[in-house]
PDB file of N, CA and C in Angstrom:
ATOM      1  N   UNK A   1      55.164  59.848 -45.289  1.00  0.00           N
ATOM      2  CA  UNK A   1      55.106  59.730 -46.727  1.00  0.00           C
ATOM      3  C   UNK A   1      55.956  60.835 -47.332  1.00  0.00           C
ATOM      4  N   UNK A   2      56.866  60.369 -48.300  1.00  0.00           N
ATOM      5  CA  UNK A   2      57.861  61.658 -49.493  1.00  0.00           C
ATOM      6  C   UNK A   2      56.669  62.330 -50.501  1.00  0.00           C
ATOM      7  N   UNK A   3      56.500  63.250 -50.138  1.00  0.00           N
ATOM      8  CA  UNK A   3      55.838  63.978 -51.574  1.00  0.00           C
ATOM      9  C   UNK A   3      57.390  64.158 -52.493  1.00  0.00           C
ATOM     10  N   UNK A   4      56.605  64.159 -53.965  1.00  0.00           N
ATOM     11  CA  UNK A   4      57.361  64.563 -55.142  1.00  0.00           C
ATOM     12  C   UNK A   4      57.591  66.110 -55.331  1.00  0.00           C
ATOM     13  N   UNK A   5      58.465  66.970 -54.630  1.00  0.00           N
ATOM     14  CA  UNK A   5      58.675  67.973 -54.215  1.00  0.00           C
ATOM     15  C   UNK A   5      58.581  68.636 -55.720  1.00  0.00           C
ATOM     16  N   UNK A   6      59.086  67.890 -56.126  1.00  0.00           N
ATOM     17  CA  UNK A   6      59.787  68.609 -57.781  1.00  0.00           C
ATOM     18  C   UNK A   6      57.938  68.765 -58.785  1.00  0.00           C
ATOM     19  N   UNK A   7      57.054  67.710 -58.313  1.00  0.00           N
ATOM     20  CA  UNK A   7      55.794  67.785 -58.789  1.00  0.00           C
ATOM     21  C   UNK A   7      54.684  69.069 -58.184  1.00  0.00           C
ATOM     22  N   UNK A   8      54.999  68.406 -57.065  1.00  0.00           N
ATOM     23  CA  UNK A   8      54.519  70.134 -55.984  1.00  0.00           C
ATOM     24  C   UNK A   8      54.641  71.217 -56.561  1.00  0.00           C
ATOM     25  N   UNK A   9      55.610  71.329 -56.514  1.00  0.00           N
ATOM     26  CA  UNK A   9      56.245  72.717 -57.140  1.00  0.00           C
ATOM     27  C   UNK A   9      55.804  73.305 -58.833  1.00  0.00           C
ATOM     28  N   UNK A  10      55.640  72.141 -58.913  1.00  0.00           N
ATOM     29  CA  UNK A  10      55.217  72.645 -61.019  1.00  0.00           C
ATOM     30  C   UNK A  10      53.877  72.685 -60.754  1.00  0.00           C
ATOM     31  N   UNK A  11      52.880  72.238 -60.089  1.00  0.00           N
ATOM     32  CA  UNK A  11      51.155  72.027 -59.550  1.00  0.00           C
ATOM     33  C   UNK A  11      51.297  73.499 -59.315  1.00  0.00           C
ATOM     34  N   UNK A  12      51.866  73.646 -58.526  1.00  0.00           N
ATOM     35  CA  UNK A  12      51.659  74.558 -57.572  1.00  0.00           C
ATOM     36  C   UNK A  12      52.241  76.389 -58.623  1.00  0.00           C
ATOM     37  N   UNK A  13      53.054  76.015 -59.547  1.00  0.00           N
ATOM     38  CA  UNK A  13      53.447  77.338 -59.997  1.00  0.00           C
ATOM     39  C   UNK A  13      52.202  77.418 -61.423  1.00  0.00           C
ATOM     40  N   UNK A  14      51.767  75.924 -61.835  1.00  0.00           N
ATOM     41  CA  UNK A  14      50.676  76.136 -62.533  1.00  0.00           C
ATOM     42  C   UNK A  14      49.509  76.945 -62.266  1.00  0.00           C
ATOM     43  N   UNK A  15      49.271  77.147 -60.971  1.00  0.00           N
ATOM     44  CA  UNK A  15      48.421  77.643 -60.787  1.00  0.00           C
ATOM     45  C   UNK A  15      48.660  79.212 -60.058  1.00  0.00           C
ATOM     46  N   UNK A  16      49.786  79.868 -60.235  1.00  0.00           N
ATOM     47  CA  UNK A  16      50.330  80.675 -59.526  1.00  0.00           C
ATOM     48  C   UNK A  16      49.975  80.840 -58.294  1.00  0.00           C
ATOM     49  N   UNK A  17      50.313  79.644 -57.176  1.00  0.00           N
ATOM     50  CA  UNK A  17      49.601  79.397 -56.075  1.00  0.00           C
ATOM     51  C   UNK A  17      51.526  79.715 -55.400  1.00  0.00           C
ATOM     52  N   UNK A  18      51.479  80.328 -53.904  1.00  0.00           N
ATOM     53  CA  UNK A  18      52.164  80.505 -52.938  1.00  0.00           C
ATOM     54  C   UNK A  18      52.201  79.258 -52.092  1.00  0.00           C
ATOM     55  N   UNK A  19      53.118  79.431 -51.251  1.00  0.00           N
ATOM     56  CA  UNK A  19      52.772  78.049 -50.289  1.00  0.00           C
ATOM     57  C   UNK A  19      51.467  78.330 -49.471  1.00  0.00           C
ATOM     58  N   UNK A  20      51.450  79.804 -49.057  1.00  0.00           N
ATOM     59  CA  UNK A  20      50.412  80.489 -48.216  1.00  0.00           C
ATOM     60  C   UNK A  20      48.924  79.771 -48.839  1.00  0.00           C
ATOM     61  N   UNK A  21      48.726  79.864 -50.386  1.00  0.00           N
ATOM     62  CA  UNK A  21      47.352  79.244 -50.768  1.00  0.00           C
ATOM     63  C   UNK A  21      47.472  78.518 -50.842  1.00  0.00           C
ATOM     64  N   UNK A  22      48.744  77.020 -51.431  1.00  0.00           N
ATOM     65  CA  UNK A  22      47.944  75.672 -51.209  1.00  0.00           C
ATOM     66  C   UNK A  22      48.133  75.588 -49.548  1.00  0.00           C
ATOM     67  N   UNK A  23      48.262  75.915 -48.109  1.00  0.00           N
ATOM     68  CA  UNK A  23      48.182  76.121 -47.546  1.00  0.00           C
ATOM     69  C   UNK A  23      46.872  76.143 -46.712  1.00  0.00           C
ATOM     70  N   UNK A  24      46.306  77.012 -47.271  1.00  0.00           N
ATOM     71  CA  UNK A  24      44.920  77.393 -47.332  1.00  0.00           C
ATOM     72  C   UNK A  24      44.029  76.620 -48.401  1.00  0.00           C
ATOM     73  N   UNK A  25      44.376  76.257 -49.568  1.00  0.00           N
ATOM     74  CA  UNK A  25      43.541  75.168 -49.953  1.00  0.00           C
ATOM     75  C   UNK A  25      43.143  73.660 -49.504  1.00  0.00           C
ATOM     76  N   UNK A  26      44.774  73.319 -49.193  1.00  0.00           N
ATOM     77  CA  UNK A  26      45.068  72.181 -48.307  1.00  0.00           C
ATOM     78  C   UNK A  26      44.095  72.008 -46.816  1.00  0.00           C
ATOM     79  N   UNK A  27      43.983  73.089 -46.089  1.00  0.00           N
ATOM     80  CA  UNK A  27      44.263  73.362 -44.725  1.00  0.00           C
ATOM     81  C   UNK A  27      45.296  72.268 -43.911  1.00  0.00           C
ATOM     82  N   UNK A  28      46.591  72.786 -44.394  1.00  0.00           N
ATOM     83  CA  UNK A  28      47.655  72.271 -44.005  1.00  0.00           C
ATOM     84  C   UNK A  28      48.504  73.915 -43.563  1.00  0.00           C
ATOM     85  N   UNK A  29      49.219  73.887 -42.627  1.00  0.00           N
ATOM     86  CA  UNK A  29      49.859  74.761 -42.394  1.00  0.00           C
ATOM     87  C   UNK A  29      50.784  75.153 -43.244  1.00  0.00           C
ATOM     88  N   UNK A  30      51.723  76.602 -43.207  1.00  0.00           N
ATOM     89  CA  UNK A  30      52.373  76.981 -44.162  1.00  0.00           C
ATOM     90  C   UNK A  30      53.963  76.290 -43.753  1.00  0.00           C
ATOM     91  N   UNK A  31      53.989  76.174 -42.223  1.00  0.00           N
ATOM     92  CA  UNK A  31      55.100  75.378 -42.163  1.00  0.00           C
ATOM     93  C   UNK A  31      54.966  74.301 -42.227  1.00  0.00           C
ATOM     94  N   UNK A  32      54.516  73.308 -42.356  1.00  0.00           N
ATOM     95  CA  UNK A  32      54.498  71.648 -42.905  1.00  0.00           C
ATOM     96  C   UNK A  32      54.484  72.114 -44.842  1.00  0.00           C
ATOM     97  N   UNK A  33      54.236  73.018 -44.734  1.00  0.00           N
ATOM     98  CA  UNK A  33      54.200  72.871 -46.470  1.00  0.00           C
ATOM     99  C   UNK A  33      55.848  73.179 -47.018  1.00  0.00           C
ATOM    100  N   UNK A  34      56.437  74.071 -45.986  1.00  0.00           N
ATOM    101  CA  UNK A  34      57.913  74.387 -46.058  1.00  0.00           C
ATOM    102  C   UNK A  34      58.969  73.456 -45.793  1.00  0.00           C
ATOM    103  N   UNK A  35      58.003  72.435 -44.910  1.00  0.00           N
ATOM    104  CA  UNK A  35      59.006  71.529 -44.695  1.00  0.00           C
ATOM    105  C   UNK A  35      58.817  70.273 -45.481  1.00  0.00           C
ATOM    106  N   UNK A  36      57.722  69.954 -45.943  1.00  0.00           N
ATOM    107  CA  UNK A  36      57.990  69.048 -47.341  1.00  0.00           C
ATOM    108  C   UNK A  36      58.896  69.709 -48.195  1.00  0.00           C
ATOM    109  N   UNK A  37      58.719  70.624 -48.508  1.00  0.00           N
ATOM    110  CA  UNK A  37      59.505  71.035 -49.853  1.00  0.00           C
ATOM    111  C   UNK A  37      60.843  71.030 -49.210  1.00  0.00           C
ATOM    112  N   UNK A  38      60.966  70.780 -47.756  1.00  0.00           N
ATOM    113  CA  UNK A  38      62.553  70.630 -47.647  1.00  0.00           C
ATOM    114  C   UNK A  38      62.840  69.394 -47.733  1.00  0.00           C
ATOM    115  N   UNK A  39      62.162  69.150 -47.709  1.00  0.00           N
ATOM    116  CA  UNK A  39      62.098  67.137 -48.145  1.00  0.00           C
ATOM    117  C   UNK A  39      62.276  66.103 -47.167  1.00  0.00           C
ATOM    118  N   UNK A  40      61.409  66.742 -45.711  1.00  0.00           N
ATOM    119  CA  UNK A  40      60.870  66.162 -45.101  1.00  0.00           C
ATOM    120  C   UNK A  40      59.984  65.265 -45.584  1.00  0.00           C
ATOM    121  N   UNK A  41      59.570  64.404 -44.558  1.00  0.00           N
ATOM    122  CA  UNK A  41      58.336  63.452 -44.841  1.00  0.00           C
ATOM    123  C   UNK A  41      56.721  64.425 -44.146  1.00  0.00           C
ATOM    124  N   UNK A  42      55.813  63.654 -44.076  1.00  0.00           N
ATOM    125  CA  UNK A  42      54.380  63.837 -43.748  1.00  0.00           C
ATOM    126  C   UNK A  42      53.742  62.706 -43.582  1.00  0.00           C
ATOM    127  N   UNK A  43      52.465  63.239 -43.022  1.00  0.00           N
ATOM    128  CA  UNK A  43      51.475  61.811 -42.406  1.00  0.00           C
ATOM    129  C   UNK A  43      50.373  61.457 -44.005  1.00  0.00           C
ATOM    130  N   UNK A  44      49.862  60.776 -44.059  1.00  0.00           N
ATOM    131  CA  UNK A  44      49.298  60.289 -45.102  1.00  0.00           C
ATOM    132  C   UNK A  44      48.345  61.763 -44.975  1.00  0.00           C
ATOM    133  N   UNK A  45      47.444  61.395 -44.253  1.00  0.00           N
ATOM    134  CA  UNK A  45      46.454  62.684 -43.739  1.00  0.00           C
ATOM    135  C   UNK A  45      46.888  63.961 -44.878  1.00  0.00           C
ATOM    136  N   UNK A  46      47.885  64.528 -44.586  1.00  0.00           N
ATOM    137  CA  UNK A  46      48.654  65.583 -44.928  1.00  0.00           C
ATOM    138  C   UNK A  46      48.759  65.488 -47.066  1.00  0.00           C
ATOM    139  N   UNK A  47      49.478  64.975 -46.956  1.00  0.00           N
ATOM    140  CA  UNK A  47      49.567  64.073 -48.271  1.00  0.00           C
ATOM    141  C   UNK A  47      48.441  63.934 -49.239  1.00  0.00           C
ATOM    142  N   UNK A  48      47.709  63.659 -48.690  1.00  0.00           N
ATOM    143  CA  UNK A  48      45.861  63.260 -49.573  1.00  0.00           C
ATOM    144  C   UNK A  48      45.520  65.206 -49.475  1.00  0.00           C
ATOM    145  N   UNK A  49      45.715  65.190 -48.699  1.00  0.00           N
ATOM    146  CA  UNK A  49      44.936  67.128 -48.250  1.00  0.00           C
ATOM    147  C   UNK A  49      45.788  67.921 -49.491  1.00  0.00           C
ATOM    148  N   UNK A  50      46.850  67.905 -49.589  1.00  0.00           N
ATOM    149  CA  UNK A  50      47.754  68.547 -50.152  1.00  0.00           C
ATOM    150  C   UNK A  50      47.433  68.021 -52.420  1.00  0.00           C
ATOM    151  N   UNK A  51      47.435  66.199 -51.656  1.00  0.00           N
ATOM    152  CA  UNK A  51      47.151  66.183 -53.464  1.00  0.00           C
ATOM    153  C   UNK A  51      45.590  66.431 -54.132  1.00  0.00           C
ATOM    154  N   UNK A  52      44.574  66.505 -52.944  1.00  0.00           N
ATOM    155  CA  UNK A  52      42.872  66.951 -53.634  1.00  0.00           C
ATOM    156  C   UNK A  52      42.979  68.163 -53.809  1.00  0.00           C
ATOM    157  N   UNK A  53      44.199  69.221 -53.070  1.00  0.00           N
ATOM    158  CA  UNK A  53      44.002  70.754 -53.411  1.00  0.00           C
ATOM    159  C   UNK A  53      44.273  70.651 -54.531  1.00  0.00           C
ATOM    160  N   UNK A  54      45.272  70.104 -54.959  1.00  0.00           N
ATOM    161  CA  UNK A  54      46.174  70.021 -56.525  1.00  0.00           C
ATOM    162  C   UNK A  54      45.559  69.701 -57.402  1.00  0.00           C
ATOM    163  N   UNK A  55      44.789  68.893 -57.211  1.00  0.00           N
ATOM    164  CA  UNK A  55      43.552  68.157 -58.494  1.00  0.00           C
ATOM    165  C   UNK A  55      43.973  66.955 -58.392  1.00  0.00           C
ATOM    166  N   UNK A  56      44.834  65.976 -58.041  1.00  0.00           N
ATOM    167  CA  UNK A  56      45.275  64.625 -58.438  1.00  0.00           C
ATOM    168  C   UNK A  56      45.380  64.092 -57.402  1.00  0.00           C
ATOM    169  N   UNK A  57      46.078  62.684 -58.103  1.00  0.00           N
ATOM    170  CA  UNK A  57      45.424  61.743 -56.498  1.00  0.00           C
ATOM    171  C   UNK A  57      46.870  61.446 -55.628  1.00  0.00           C
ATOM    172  N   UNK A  58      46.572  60.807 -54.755  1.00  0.00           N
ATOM    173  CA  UNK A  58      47.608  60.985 -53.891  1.00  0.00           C
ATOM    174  C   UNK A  58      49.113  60.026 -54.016  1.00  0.00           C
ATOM    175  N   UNK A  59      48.767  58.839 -55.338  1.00  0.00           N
ATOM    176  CA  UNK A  59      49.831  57.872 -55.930  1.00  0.00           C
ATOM    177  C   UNK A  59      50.538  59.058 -56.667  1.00  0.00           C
ATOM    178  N   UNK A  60      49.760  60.094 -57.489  1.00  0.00           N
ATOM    179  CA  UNK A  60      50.294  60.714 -58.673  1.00  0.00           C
ATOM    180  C   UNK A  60      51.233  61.878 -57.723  1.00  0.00           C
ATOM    181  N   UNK A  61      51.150  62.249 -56.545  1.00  0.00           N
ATOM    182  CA  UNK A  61      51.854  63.139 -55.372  1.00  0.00           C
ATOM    183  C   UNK A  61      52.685  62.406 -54.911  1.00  0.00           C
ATOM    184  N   UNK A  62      52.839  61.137 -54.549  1.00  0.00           N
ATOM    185  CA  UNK A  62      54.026  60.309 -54.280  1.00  0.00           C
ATOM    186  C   UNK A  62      55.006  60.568 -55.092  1.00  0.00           C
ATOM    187  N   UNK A  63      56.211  60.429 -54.235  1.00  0.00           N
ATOM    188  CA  UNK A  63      57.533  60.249 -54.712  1.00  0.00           C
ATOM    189  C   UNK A  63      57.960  58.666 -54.910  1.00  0.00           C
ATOM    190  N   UNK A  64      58.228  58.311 -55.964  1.00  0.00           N
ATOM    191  CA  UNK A  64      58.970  57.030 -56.689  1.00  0.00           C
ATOM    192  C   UNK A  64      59.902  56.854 -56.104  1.00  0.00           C
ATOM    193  N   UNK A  65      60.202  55.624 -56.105  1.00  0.00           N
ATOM    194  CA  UNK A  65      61.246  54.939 -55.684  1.00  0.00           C
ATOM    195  C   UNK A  65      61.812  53.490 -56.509  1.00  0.00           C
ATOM    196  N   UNK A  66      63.261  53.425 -57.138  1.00  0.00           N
ATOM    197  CA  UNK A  66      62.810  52.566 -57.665  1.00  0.00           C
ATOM    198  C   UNK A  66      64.668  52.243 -57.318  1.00  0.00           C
ATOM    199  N   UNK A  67      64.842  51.078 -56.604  1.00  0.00           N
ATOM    200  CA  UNK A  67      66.025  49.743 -56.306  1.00  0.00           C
ATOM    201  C   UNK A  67      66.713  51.433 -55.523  1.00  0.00           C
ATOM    202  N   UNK A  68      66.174  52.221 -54.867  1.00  0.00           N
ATOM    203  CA  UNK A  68      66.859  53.444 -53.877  1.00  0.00           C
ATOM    204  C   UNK A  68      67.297  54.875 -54.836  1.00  0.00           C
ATOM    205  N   UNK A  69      67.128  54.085 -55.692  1.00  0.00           N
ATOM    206  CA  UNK A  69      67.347  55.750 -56.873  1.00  0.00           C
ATOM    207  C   UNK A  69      65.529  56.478 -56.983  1.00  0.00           C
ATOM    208  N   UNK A  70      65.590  57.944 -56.461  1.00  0.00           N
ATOM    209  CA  UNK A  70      64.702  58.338 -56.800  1.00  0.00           C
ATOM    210  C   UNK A  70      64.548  58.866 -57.846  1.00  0.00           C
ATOM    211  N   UNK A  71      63.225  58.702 -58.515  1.00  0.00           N
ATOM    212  CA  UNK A  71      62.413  58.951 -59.697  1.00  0.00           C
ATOM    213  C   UNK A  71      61.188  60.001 -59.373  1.00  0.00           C
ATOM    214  N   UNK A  72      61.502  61.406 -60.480  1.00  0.00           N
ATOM    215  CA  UNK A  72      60.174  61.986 -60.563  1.00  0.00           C
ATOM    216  C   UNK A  72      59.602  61.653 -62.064  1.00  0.00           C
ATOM    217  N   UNK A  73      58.369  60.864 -62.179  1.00  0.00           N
ATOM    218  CA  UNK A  73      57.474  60.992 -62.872  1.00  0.00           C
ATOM    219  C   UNK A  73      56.762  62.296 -63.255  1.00  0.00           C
ATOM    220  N   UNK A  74      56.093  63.148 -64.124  1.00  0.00           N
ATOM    221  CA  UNK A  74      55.566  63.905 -64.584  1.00  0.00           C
ATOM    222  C   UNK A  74      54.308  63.378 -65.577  1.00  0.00           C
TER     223      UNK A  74
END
């Protein structure tokens, strides 16, 4: 699954959170969290863990896709 890297990142500075704490909120490692944001993929598993730390659900953590042009929603 693509997380919305660009959404991650605004969640994540909202809350002046490091990768180290959603990390630790997640219990997702700090390198799978480095490597989404490199815009790797992840397992669903990962994905859901990462969007209940955030507060939201795991459609609103998806990355869009729409005819191959990606879309970030906000």
């Amino acid at each position: 699954m693509k997380i919305d890297v660009l959404k991650m990142q605004i969640l994540m500075g909202e809350r002046n959170w490091t990768i180290k704490k959603l990390a630790e909120e997640s219990h997702v490692s700090r390198q799978t969290i480095s490597c989404i944001k490199a815009g790797k993929s992840c397992s669903p598993q990962v994905a859901y863990r990462i969007a209940e730390a955030l507060g939201i659900s795991l459609p609103e953590l998806l990355q869009k896709e729409d005819n191959g042009w990606k879309r970030n929603y906000m």
